[in-house]
C-alpha atoms as a PDB file:
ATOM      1  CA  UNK A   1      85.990  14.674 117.064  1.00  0.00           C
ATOM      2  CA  UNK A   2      85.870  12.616 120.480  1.00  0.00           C
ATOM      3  CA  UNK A   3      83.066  13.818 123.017  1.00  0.00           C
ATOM      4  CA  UNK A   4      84.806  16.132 125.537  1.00  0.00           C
ATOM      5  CA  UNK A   5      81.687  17.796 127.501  1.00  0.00           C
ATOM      6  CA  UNK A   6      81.924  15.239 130.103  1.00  0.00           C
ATOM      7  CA  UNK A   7      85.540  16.783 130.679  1.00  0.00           C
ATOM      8  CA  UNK A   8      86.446  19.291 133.288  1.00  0.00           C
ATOM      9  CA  UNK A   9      88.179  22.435 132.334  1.00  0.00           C
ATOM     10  CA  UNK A  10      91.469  22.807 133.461  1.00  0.00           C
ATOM     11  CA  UNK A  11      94.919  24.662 133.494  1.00  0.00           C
ATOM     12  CA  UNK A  12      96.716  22.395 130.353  1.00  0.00           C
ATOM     13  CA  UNK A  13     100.130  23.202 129.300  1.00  0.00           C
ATOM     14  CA  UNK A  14     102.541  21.722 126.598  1.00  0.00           C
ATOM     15  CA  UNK A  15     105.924  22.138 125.698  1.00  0.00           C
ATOM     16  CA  UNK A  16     107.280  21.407 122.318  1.00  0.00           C
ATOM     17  CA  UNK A  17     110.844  21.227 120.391  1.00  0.00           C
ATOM     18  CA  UNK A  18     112.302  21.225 117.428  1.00  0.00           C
ATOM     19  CA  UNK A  19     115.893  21.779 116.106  1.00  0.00           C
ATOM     20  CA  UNK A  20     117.208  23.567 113.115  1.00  0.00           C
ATOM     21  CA  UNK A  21     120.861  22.303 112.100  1.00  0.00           C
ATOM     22  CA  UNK A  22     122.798  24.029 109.740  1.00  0.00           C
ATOM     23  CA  UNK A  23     125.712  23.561 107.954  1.00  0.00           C
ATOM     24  CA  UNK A  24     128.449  26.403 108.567  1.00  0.00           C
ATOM     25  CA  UNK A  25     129.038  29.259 111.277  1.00  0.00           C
ATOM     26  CA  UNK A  26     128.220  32.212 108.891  1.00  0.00           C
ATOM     27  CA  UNK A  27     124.988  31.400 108.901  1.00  0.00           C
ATOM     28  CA  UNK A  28     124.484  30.939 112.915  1.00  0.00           C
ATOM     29  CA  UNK A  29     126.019  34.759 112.415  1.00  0.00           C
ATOM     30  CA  UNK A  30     123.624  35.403 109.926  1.00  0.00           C
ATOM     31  CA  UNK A  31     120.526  34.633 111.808  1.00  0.00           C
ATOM     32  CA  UNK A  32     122.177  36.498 114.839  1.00  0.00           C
ATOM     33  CA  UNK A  33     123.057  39.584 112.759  1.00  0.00           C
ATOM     34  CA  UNK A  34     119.775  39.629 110.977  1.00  0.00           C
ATOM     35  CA  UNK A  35     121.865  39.362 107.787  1.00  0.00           C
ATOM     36  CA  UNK A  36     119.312  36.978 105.982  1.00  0.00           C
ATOM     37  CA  UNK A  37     118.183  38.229 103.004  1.00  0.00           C
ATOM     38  CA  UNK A  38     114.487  36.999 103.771  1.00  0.00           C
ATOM     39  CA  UNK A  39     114.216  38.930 106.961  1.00  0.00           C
ATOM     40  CA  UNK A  40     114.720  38.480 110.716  1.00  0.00           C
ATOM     41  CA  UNK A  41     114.840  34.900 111.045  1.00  0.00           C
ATOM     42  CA  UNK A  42     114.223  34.573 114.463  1.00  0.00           C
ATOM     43  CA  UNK A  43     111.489  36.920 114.513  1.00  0.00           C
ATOM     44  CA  UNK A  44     109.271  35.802 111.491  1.00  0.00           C
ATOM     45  CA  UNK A  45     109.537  32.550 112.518  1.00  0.00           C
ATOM     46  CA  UNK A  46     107.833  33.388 116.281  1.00  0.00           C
ATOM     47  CA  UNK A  47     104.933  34.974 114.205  1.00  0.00           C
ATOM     48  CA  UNK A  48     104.788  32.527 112.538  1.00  0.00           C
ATOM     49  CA  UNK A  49     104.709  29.843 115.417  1.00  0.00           C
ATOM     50  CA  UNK A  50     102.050  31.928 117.135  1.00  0.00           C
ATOM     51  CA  UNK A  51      99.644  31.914 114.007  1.00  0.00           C
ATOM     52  CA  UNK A  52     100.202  27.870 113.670  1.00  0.00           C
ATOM     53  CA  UNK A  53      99.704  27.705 117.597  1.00  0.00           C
ATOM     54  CA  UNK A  54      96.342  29.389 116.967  1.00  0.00           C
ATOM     55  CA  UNK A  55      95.585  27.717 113.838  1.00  0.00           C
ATOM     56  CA  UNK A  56      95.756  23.823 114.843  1.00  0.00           C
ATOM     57  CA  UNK A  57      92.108  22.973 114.733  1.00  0.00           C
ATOM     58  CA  UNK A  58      92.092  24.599 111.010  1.00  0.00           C
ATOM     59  CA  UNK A  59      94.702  22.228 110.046  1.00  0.00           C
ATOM     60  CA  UNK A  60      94.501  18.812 112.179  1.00  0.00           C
ATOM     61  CA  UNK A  61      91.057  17.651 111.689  1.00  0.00           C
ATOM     62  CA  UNK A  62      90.319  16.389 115.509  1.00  0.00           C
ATOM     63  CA  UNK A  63      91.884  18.971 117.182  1.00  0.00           C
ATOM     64  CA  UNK A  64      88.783  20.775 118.883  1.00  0.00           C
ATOM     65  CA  UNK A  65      89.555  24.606 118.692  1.00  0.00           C
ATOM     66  CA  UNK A  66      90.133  26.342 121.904  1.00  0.00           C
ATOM     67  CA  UNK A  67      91.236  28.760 123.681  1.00  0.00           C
ATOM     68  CA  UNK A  68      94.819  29.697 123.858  1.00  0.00           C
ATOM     69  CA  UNK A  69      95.681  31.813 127.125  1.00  0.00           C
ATOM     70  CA  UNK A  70      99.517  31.858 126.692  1.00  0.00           C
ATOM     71  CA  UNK A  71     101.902  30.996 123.944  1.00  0.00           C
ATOM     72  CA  UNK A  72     105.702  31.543 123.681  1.00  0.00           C
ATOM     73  CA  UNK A  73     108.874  30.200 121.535  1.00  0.00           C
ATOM     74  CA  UNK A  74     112.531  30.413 123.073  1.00  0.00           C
ATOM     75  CA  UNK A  75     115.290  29.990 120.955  1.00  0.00           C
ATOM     76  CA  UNK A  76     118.821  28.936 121.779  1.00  0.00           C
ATOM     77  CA  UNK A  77     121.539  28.591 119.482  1.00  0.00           C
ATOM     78  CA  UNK A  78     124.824  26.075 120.331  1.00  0.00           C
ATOM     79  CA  UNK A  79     127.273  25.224 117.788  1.00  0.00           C
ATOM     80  CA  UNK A  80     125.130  25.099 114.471  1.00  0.00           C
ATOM     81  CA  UNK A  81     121.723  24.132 116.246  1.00  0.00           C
ATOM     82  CA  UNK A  82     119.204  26.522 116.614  1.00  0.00           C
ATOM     83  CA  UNK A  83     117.247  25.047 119.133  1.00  0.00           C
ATOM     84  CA  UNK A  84     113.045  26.127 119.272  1.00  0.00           C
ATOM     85  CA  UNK A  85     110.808  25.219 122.508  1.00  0.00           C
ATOM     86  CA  UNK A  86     107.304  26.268 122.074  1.00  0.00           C
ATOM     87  CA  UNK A  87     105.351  26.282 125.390  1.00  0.00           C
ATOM     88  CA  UNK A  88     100.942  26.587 125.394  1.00  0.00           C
ATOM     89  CA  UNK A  89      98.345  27.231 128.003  1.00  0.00           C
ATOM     90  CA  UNK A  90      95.310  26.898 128.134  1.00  0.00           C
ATOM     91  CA  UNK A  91      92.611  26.577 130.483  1.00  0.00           C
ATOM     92  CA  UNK A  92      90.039  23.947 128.851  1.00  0.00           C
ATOM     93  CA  UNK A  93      89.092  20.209 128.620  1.00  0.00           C
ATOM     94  CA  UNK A  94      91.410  19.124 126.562  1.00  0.00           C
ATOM     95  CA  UNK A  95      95.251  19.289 126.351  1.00  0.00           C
ATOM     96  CA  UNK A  96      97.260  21.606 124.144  1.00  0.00           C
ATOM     97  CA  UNK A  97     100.395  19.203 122.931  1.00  0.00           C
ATOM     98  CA  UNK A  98      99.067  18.993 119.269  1.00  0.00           C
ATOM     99  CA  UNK A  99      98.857  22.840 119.344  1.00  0.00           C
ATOM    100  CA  UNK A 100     102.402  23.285 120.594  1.00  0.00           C
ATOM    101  CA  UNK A 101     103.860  20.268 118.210  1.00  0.00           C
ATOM    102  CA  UNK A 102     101.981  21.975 115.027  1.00  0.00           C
ATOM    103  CA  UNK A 103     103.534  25.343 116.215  1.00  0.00           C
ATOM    104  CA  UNK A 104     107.340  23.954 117.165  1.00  0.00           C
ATOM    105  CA  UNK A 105     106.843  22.333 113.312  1.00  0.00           C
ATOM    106  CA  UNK A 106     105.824  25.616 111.648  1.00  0.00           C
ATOM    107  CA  UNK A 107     108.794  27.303 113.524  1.00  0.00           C
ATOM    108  CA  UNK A 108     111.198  25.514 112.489  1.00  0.00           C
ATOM    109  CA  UNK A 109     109.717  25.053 108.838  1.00  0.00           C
ATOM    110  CA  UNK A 110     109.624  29.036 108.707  1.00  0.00           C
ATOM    111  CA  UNK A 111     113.480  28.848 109.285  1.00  0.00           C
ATOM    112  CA  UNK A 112     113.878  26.282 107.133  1.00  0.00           C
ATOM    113  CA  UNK A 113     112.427  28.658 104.394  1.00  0.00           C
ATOM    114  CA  UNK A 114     114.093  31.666 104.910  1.00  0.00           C
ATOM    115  CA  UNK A 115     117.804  29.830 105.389  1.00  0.00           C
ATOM    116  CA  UNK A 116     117.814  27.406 102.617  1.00  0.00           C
ATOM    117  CA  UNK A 117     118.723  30.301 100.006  1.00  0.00           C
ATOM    118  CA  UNK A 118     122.096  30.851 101.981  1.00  0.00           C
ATOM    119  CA  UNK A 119     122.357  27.187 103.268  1.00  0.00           C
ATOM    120  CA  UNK A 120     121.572  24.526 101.151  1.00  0.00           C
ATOM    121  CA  UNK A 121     122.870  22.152 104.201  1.00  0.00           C
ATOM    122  CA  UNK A 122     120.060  22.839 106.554  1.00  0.00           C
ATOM    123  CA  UNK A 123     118.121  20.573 108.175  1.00  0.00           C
ATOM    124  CA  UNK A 124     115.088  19.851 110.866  1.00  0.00           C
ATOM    125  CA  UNK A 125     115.482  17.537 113.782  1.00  0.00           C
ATOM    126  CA  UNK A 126     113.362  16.650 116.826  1.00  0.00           C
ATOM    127  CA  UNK A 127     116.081  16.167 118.439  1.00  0.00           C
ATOM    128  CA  UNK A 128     119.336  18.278 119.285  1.00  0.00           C
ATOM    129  CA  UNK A 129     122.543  16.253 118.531  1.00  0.00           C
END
């Protein structure tokens, strides 16, 4: 890992998105209706976005771990995007962008996972269209 104790410790905050496309209305009614047979879509997939947010330094090896003060995933859906922002603070020395990439990532792969049984068209973007 690069040598941060030279490095002040300050307020750091990151904001990360990803998109989950998918291919037909019902299941954008799905996911709002909580119709998926794997569970609340929306709400398994902010678990499991704040376990990933907390978990970067086990899985990216030159993250340093640290402290995360705040963590938080907004979801908004238009046409058949579900669109995920994950947003990190921490007060540290070093920023928290990998942390909130890894945790955007694991959102939308959680989605991914729990839509592809009733959506074979789905699909993860950066980028909304």
């Amino acid at each position: 890992m690069v040598d941060i104790t030279h490095k002040s410790t300050t307020l750091r905050k990151a904001i990360a998105q990803a998109v989950v496309r998918v291919s037909n209305d019902a299941t954008i009614q799905a996911i709002q209706e909580r119709r998926v047979p794997k569970g609340d879509v929306l709400e398994m997939a902010k678990v499991a976005g704040l376990f990933a947010a907390k978990r970067t330094a086990d899985m990216i090896p030159d993250c340093h771990p640290l402290p995360i003060e705040f963590a938080t995933v907004r979801y908004s859906i238009e046409g058949l995007e579900v669109r995920i922002e994950m947003e990190i603070h921490t007060i540290y020395k070093t920023g928290v962008e990998v942390e909130a990439m890894h945790a955007a990532s694991v959102v939308a792969l959680t989605m991914y996972d729990m839509l592809k049984p009733i959506d074979k068209g789905v699909e993860i973007s950066p980028y909304a269209c």
